[in-house]
C-alpha atoms as a PDB file:
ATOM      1  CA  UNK A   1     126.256  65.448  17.062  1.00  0.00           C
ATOM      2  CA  UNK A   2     128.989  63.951  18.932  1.00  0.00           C
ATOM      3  CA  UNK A   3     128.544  63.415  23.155  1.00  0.00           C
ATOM      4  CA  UNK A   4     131.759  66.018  23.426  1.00  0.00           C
ATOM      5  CA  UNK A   5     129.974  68.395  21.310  1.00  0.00           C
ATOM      6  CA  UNK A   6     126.518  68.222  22.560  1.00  0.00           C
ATOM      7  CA  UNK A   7     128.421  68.845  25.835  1.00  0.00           C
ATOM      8  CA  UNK A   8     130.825  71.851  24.986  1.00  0.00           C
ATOM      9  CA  UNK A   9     126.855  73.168  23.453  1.00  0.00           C
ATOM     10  CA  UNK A  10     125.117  72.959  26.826  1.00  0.00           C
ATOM     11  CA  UNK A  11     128.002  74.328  28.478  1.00  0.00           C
ATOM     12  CA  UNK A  12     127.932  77.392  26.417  1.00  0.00           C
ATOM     13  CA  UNK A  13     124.426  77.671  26.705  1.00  0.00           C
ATOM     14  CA  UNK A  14     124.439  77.832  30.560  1.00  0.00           C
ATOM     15  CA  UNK A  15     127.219  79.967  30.641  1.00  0.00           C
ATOM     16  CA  UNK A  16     125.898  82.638  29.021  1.00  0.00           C
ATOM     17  CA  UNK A  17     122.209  82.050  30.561  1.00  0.00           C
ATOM     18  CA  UNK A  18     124.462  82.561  33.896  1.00  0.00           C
ATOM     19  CA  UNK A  19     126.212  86.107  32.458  1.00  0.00           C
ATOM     20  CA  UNK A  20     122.726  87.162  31.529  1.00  0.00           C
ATOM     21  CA  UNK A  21     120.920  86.849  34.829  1.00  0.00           C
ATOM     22  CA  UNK A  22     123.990  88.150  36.478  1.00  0.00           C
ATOM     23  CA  UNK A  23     123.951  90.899  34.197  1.00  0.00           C
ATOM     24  CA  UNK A  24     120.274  91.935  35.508  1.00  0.00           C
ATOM     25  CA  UNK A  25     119.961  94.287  38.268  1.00  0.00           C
ATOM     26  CA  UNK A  26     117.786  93.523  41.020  1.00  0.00           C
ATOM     27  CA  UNK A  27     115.666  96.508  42.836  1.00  0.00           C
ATOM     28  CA  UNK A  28     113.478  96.839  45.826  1.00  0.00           C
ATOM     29  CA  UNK A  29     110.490  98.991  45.839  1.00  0.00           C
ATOM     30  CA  UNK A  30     108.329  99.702  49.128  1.00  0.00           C
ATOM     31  CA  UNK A  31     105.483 102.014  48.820  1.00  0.00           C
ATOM     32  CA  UNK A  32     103.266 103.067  52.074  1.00  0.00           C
ATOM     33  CA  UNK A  33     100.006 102.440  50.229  1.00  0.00           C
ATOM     34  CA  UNK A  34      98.638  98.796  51.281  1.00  0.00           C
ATOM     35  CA  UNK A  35      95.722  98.533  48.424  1.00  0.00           C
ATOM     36  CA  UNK A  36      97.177  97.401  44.832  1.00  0.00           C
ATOM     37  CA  UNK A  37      94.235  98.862  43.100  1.00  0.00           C
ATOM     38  CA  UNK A  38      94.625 102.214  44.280  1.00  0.00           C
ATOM     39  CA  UNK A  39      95.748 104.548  41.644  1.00  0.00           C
ATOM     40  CA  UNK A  40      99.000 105.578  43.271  1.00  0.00           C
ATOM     41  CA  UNK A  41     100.283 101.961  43.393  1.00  0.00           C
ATOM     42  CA  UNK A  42      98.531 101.269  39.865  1.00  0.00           C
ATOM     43  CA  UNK A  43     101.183 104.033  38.827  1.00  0.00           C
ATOM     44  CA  UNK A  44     104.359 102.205  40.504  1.00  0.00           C
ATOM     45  CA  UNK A  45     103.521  98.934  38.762  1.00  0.00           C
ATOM     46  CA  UNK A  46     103.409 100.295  35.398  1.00  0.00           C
ATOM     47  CA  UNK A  47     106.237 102.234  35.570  1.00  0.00           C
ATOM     48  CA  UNK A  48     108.373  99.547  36.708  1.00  0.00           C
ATOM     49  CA  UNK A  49     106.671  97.090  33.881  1.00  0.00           C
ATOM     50  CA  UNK A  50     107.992 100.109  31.576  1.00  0.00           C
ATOM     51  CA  UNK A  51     111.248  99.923  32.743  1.00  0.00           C
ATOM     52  CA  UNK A  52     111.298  95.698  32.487  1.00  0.00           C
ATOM     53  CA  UNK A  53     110.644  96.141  28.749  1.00  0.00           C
ATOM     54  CA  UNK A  54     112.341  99.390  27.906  1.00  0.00           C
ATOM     55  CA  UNK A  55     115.573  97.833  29.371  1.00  0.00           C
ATOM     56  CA  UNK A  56     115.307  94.300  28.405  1.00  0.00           C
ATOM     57  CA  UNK A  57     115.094  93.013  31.677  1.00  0.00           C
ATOM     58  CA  UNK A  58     118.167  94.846  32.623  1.00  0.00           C
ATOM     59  CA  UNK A  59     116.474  96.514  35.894  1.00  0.00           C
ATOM     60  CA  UNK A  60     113.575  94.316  37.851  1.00  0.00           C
ATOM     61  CA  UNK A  61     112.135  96.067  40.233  1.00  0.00           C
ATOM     62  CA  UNK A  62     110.335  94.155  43.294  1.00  0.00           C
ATOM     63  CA  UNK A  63     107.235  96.238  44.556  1.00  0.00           C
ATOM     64  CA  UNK A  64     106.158  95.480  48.680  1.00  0.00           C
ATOM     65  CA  UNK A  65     102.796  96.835  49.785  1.00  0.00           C
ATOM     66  CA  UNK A  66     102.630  99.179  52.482  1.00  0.00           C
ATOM     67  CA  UNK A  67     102.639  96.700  55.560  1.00  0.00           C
ATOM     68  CA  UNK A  68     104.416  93.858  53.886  1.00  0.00           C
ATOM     69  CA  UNK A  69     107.953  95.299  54.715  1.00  0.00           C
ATOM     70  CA  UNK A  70     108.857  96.030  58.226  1.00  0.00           C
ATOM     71  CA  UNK A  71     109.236  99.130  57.239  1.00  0.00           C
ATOM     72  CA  UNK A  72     106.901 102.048  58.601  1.00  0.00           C
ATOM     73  CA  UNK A  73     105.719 104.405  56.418  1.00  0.00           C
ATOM     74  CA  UNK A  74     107.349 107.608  57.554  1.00  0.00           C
ATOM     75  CA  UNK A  75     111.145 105.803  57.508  1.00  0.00           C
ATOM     76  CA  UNK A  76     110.499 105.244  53.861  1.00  0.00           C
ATOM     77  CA  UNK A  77     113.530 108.092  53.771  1.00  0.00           C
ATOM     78  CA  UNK A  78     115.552 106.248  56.146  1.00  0.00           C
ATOM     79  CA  UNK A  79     115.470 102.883  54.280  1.00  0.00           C
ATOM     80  CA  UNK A  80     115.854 104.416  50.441  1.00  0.00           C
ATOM     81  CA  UNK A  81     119.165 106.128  52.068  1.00  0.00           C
ATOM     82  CA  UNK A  82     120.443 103.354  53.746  1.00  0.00           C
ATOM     83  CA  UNK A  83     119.647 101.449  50.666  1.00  0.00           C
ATOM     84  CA  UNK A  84     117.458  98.785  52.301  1.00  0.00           C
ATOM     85  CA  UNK A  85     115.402  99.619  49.661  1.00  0.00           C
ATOM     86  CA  UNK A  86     116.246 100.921  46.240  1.00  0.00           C
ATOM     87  CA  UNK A  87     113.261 102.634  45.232  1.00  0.00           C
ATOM     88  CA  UNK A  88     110.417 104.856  47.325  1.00  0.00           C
ATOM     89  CA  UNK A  89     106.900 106.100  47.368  1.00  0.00           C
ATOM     90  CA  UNK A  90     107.778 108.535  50.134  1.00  0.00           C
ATOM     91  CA  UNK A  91     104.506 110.097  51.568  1.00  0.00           C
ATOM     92  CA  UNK A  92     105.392 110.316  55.276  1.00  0.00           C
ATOM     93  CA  UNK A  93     108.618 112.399  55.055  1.00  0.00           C
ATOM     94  CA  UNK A  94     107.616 115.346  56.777  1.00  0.00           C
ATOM     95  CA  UNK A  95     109.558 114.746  59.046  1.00  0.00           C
ATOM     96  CA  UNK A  96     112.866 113.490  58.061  1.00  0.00           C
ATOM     97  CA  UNK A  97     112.465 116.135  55.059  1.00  0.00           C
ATOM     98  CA  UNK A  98     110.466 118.722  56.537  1.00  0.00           C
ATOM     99  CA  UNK A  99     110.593 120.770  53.445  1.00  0.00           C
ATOM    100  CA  UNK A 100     107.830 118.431  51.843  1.00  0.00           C
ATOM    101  CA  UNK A 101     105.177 119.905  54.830  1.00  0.00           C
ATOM    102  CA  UNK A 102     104.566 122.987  52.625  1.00  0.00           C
ATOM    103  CA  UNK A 103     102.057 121.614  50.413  1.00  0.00           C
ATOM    104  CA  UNK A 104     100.345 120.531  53.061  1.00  0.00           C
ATOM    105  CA  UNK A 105      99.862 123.702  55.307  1.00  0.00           C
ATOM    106  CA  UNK A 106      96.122 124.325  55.656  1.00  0.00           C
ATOM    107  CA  UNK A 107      94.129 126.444  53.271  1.00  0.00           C
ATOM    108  CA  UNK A 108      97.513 127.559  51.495  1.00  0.00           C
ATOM    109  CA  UNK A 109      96.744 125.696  48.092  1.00  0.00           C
ATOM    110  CA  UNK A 110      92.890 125.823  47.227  1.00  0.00           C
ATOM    111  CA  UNK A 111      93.297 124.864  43.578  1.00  0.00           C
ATOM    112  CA  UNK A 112      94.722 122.439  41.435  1.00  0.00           C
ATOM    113  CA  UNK A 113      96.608 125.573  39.561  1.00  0.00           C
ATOM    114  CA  UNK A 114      97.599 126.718  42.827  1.00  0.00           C
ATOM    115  CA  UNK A 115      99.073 123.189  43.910  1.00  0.00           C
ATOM    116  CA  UNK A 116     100.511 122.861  40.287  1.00  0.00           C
ATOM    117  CA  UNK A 117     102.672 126.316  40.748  1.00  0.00           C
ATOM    118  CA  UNK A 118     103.720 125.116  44.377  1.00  0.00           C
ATOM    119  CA  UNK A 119     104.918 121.482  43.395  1.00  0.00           C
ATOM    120  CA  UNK A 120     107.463 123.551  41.000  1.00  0.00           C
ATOM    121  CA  UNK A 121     108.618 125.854  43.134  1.00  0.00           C
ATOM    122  CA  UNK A 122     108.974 123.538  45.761  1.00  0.00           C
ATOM    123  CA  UNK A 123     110.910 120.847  43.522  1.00  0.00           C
ATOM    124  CA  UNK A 124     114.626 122.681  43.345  1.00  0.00           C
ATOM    125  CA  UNK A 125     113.916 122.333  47.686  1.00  0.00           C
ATOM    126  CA  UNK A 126     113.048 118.725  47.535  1.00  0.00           C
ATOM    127  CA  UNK A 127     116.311 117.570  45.887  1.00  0.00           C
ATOM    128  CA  UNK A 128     118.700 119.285  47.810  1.00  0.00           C
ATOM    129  CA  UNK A 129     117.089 118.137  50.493  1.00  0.00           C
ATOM    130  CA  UNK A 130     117.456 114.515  49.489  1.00  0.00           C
ATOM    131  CA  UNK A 131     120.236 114.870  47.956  1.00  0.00           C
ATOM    132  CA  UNK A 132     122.367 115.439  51.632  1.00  0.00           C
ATOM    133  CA  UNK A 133     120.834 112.152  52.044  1.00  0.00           C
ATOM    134  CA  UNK A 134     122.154 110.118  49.507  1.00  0.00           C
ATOM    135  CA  UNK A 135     118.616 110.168  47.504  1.00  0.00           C
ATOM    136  CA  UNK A 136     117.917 111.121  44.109  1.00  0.00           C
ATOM    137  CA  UNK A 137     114.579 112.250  43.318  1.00  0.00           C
ATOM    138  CA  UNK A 138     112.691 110.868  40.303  1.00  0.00           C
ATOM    139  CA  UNK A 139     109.137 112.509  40.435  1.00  0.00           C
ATOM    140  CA  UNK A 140     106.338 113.697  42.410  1.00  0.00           C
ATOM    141  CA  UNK A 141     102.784 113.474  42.583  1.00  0.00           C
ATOM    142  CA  UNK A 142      99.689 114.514  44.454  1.00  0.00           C
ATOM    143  CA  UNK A 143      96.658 113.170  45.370  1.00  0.00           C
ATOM    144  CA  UNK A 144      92.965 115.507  44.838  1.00  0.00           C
ATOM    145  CA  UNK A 145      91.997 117.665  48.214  1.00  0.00           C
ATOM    146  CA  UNK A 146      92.165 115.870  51.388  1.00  0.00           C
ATOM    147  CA  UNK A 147      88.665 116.332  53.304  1.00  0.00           C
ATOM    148  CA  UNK A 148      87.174 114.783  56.170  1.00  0.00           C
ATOM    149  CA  UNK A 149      85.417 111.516  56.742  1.00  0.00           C
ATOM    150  CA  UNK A 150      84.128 109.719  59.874  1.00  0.00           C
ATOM    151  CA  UNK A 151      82.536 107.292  61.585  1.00  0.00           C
ATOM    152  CA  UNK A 152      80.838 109.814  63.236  1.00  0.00           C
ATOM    153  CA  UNK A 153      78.813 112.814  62.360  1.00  0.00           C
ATOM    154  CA  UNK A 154      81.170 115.190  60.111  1.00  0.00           C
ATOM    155  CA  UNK A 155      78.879 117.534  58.250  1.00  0.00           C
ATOM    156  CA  UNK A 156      80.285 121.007  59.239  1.00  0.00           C
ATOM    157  CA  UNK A 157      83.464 121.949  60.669  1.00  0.00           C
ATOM    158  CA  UNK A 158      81.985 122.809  63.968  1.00  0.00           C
ATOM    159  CA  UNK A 159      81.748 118.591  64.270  1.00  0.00           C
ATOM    160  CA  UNK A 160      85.230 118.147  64.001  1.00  0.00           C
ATOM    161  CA  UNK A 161      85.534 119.135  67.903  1.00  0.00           C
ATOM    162  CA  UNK A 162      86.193 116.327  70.260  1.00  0.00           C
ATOM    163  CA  UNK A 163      86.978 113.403  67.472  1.00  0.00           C
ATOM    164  CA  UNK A 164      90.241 111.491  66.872  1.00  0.00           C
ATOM    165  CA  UNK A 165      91.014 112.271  63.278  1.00  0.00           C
ATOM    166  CA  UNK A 166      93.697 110.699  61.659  1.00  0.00           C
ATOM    167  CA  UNK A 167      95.882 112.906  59.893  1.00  0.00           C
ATOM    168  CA  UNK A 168      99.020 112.621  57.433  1.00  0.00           C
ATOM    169  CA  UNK A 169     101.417 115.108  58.924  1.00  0.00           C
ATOM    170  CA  UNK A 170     101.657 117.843  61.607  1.00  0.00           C
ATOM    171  CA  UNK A 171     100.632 120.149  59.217  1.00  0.00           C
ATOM    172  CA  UNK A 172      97.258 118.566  58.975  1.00  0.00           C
ATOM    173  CA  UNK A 173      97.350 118.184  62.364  1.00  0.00           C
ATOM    174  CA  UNK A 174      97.000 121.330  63.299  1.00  0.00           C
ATOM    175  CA  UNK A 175      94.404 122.535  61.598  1.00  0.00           C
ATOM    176  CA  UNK A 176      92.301 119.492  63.125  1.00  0.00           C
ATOM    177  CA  UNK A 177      93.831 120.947  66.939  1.00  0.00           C
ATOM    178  CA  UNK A 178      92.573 124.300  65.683  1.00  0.00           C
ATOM    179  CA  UNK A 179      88.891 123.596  65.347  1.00  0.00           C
ATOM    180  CA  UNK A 180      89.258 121.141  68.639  1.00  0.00           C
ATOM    181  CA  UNK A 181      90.091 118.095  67.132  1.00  0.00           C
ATOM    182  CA  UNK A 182      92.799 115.701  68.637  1.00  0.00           C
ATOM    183  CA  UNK A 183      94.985 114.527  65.560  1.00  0.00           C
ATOM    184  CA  UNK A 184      96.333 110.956  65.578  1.00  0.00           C
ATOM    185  CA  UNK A 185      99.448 110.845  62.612  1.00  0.00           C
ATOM    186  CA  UNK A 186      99.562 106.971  61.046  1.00  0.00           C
ATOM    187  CA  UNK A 187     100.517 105.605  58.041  1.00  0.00           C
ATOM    188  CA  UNK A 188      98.292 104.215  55.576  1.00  0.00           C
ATOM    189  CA  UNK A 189      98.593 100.233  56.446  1.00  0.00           C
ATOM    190  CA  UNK A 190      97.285 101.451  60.183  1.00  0.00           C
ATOM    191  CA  UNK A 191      94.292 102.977  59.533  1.00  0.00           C
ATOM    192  CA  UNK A 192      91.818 100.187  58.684  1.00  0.00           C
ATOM    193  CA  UNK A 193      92.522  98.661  62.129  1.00  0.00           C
ATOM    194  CA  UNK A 194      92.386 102.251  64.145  1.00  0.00           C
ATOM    195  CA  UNK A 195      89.030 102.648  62.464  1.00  0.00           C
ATOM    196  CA  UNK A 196      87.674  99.347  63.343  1.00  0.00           C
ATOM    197  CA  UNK A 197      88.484  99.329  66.681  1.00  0.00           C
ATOM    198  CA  UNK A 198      87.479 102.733  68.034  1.00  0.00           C
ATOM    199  CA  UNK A 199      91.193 104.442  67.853  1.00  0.00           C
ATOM    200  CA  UNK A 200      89.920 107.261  65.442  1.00  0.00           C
ATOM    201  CA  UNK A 201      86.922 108.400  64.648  1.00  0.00           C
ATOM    202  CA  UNK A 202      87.738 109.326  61.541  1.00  0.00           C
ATOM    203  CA  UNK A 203      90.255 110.273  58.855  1.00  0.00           C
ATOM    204  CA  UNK A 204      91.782 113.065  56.326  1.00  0.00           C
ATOM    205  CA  UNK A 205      92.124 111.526  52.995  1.00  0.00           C
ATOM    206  CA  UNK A 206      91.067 111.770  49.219  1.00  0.00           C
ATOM    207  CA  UNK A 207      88.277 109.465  47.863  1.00  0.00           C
ATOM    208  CA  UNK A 208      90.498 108.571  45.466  1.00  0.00           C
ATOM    209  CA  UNK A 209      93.254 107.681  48.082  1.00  0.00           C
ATOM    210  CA  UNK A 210      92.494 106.111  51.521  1.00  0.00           C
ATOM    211  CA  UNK A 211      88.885 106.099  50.507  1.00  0.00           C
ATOM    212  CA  UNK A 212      89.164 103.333  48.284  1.00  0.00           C
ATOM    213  CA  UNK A 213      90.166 101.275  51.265  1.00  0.00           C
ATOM    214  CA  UNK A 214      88.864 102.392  54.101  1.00  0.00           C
ATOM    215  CA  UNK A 215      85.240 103.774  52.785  1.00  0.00           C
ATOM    216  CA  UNK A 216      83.137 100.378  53.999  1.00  0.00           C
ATOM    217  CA  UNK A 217      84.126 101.514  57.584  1.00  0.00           C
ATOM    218  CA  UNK A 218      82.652 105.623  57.400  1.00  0.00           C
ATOM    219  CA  UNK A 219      79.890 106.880  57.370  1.00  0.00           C
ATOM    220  CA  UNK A 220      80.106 110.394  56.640  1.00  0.00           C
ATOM    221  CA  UNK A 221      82.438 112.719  53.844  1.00  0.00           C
ATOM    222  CA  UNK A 222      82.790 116.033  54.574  1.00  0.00           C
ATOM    223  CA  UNK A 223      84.161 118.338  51.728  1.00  0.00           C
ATOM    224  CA  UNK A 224      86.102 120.753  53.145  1.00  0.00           C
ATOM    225  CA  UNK A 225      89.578 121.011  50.696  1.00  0.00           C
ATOM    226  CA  UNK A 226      91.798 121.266  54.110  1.00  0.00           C
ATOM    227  CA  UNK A 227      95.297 120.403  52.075  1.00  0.00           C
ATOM    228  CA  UNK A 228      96.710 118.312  49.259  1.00  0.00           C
ATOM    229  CA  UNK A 229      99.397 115.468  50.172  1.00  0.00           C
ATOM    230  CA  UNK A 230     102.202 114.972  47.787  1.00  0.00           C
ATOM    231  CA  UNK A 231     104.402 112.382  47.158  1.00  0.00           C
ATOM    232  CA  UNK A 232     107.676 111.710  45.624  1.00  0.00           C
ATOM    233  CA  UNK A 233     109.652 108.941  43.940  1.00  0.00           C
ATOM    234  CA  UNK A 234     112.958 108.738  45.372  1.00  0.00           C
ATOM    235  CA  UNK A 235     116.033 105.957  44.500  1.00  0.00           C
ATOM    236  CA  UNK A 236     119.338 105.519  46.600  1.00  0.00           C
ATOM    237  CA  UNK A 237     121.582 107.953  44.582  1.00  0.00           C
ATOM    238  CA  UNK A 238     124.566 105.194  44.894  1.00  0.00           C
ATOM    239  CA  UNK A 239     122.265 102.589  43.740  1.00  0.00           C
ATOM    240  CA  UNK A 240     121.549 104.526  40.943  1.00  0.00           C
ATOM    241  CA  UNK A 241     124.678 105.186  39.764  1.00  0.00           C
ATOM    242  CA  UNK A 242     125.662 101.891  39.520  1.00  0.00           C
ATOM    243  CA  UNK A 243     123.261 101.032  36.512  1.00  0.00           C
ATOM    244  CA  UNK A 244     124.279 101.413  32.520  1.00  0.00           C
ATOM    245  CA  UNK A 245     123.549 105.395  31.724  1.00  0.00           C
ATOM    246  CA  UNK A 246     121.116 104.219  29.378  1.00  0.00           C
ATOM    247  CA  UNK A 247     118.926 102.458  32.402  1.00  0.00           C
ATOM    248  CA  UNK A 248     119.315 105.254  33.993  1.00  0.00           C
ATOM    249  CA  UNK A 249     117.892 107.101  31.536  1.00  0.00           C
ATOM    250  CA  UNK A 250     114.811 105.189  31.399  1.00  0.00           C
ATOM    251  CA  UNK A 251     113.876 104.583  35.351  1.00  0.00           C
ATOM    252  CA  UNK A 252     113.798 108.637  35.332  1.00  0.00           C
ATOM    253  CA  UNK A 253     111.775 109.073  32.146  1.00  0.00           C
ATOM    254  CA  UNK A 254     108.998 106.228  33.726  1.00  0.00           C
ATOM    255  CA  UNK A 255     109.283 107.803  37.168  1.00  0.00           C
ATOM    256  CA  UNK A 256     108.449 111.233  35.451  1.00  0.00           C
ATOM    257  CA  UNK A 257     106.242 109.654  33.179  1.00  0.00           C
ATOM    258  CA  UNK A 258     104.027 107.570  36.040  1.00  0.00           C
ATOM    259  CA  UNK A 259     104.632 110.353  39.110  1.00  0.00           C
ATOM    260  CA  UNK A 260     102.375 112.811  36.648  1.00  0.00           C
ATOM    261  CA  UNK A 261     100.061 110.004  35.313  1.00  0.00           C
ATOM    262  CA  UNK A 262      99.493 109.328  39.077  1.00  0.00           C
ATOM    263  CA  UNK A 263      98.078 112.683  40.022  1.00  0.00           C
ATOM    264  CA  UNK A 264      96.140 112.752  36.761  1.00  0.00           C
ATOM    265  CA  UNK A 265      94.645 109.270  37.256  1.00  0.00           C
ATOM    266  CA  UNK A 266      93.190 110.304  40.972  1.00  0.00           C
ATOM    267  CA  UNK A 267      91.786 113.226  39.443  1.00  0.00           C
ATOM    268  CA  UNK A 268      89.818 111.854  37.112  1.00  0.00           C
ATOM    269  CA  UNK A 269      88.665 109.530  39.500  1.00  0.00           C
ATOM    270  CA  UNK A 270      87.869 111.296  41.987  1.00  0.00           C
ATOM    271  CA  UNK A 271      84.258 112.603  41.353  1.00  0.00           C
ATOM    272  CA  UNK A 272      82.884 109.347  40.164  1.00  0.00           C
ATOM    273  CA  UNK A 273      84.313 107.034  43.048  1.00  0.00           C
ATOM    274  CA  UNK A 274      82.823 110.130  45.690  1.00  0.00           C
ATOM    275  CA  UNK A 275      79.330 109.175  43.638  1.00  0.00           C
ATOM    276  CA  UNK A 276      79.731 105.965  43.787  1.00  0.00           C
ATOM    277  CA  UNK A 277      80.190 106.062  47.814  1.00  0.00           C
ATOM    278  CA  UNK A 278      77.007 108.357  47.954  1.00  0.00           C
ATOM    279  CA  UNK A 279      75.419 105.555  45.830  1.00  0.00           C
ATOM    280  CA  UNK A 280      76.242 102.985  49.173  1.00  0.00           C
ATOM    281  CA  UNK A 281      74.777 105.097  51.679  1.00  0.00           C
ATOM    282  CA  UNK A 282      77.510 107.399  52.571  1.00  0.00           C
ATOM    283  CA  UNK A 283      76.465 110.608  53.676  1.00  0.00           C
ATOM    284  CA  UNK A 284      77.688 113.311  51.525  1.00  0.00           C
ATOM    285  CA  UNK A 285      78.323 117.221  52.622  1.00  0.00           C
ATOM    286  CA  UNK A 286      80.172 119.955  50.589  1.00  0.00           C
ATOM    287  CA  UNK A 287      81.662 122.775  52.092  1.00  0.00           C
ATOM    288  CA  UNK A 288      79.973 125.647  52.259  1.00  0.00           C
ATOM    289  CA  UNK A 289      82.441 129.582  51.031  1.00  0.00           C
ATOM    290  CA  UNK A 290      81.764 130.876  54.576  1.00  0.00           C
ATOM    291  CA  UNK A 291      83.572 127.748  56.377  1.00  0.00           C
ATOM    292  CA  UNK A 292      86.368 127.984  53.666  1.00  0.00           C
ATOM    293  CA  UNK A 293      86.736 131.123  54.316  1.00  0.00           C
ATOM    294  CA  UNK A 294      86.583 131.402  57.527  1.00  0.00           C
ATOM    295  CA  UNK A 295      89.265 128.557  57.951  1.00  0.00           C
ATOM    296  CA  UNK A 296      91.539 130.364  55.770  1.00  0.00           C
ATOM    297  CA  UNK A 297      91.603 133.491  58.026  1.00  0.00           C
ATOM    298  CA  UNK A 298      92.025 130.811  60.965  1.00  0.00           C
ATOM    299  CA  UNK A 299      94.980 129.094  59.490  1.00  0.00           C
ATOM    300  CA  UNK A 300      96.849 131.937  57.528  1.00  0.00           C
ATOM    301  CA  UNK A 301      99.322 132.680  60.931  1.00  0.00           C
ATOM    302  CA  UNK A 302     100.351 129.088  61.352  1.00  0.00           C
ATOM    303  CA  UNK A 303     101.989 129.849  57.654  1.00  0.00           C
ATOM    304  CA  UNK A 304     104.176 131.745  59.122  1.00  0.00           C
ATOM    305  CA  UNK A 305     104.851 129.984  62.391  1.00  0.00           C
ATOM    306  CA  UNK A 306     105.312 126.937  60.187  1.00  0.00           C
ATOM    307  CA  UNK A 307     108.159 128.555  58.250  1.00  0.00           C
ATOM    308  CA  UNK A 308     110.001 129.940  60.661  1.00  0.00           C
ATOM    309  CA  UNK A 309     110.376 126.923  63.256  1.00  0.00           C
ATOM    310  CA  UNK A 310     111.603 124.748  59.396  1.00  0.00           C
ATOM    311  CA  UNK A 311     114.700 126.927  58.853  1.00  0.00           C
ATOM    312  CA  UNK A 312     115.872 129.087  55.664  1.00  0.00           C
ATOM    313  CA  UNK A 313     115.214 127.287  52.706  1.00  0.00           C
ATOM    314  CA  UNK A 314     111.154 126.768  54.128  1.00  0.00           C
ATOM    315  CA  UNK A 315     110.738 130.611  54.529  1.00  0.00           C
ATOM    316  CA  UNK A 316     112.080 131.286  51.133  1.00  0.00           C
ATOM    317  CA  UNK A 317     110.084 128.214  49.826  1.00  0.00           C
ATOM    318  CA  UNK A 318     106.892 129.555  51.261  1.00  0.00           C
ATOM    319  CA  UNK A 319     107.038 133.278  50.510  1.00  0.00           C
ATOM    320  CA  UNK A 320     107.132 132.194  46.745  1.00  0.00           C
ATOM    321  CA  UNK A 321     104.497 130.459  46.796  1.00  0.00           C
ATOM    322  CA  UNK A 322     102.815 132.677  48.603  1.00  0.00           C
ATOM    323  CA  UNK A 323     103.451 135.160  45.969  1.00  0.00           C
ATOM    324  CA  UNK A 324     102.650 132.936  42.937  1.00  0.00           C
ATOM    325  CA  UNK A 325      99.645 131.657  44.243  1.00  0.00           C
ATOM    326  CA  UNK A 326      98.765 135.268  45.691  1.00  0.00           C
ATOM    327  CA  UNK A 327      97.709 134.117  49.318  1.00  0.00           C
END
C-alpha cells in the first residue's frame, strides 16, 4: 500500500475511534454505602454493567463508594440536582425530601406485605417530590427490618435507655428518644469510626445492611422490627434527557430491574448472615409480642404528629397507608 494511503487509512481510523468515544456518555454514580460487597451496592454495579452492554458502551457509568466523594450522605439530593453527580443511591433524604420519612415511622410497617403496599402508595409522592428538584426517579428499594445492635447489652427494649444509638433518620430517632435513648443520625461511611471510638454505643441497621460492615465491632443483636429504610435511585432529570431515547429506555428498565433485585437479594440474605454472626459469638435476642406490642401503642401518636408537622401531601400519604395496611 502506498505511504499516502496507509496514511489517509490511519487517519480514518482515528477519526472515527475519536467520534466514537465522543459519542459515549460519561456518568457519575455516588452511593452512601462504603462496603462493595454489600448487596445494595452489588445491585448498582450490575445494573450499570447492564446498561454498558445493553447500550454498547453508549452510557458508562462511574460508581464512588460512600466516603470516596466529598459528598455526605444525606446531600446525595443536593448533588444529583445540581448535577455533580448524575446518578444516586439516595438513603439519607429525609430531610431534603421529607416525604421518604414515612416508611420509616416506628411500628407503622410490621411486614414485608405491609412495606410492599406502602412503597406503592408512597411512589406517585416520591416523584413529585423530586421532580421540583430537577430529579427523575428510577426505582426504589428496601432493606429487611432495622433492629438494634450494640456494643453494649441490648437484649430487651428496657436496655435501650441511656445508650447512643445511631439512627438513619428522625423518624428512627424518635422512637430510640422514646424508650430513653439519645439518637445520633450519621451516614453509613461514619459509623465504623463512631463505633470504635466510643461515639455510639450502638446502631439501627439490617444484618444484611450495616451489619455486614460493622458486625466485628458489636456484640449484641436485638430483634425488635423498629422500621424498614428505603432507598431510591434517582438521575438529574436534565442529564437524562440529554441521552438517545433508546438509552434512556434502558438505564430505567436496569434501575427497575436492580432497585427490586436489591430488596430481594437482602432478603434472602438476611437469615443466614444473622446465623452466621450468632456462629462468631454474637449474642442473639428476638423480640418478644408483648414488647412489639407494647411499642406499637407507644409510637402510634407520633404518626400523627409526624404527618402533620410534613405538610399535605404526608397526611394524605400516611392515612392511605394507614388504611391499606389497616394500622
Amino acid at each position: 500500500m502506498p505511504r499516502s494511503m496507509l496514511s489517509a487509512v490511519v487517519t480514518a481510523c482515528l477519526l472515527l475511534l475519536t467520534c466514537a468515544a465522543q459519542a459515549a456518555t460519561t456518568w457519575d454514580c455516588y452511593v452512601y454505602n462504603p462496603l462493595a460487597k454489600q448487596p445494595s451496592v452489588d445491585a448498582v454495579i450490575r445494573m450499570i454493567d447492564e446498561v454498558k452492554t445493553r447500550t454498547d458502551g453508549d452510557l458508562l457509568i462511574t460508581m464512588h463508594l460512600g466516603g470516596s466523594l466529598p459528598i455526605k450522605a444525606d446531600s446525595i439530593t443536593a448533588a444529583v440536582a445540581d448535577n455533580v453527580i448524575q446518578f444516586g443511591d439516595d438513603g439519607f433524604a429525609t430531610g431534603t425530601i421529607p416525604i421518604t420519612g414515612v416508611l420509616r415511622l416506628p411500628m407503622l410497617l410490621q411486614t414485608p406485605a405491609d412495606l410492599n403496599k406502602a412503597m406503592e402508595i408512597i411512589r406517585p409522592y416520591l416523584e413529585a417530590a423530586y421532580t421540583k428538584r430537577g430529579i427523575e426517579v428510577l426505582g426504589q428499594y428496601s432493606y429487611p427490618f432495622q433492629v438494634f445492635w450494640g456494643r453494649k447489652k441490648i437484649v430487651a427494649l428496657s436496655d435501650i435507655k441511656g445508650l447512643k444509638l445511631r439512627v438513619t433518620s428522625v423518624e428512627q430517632g424518635e422512637f430510640v428518644r422514646r424508650f430513653g435513648g439519645v439518637p445520633l443520625t450519621l451516614g453509613s461511611p461514619d459509623v465504623a469510626a463512631a463505633l470504635d471510638r466510643g461515639v455510639v454505643d450502638g446502631a439501627m441497621t439490617a444484618s444484611s445492611g450495616g451489619g455486614l460492615a460493622w458486625h466485628d465491632l458489636l456484640k449484641y443483636r436485638y430483634a425488635f422490627p423498629t422500621s424498614y429504610v428505603n432507598s431510591t435511585y434517582v438521575v438529574n432529570a436534565e442529564a437524562m434527557a440529554k441521552l438517545a431515547p433508546a438509552t434512556q429506555t434502558v438505564l430505567r428498565e436496569a434501575a427497575a430491574k436492580w432497585s427490586v433485585w436489591a430488596t430481594e437479594e437482602m432478603n434472602r440474605q438476611e437469615d443466614a448472615v444473622t446465623a452466621q454472626f450468632g456462629q462468631e459469638g454474637m449474642i442473639l435476642t428476638d423480640a418478644t409480642p408483648a414488647d412489639i406490642a407494647e411499642a406499637t401503642e407507644k409510637m402510634r401518636p407520633y404518626w400523627d404528629e409526624w404527618s402533620k408537622t410534613h405538610g399535605a401531601d404526608a397526611k394524605a400519604a400516611l392515612a392511605q397507608i394507614r388504611a391499606a395496611v389497616g394500622r
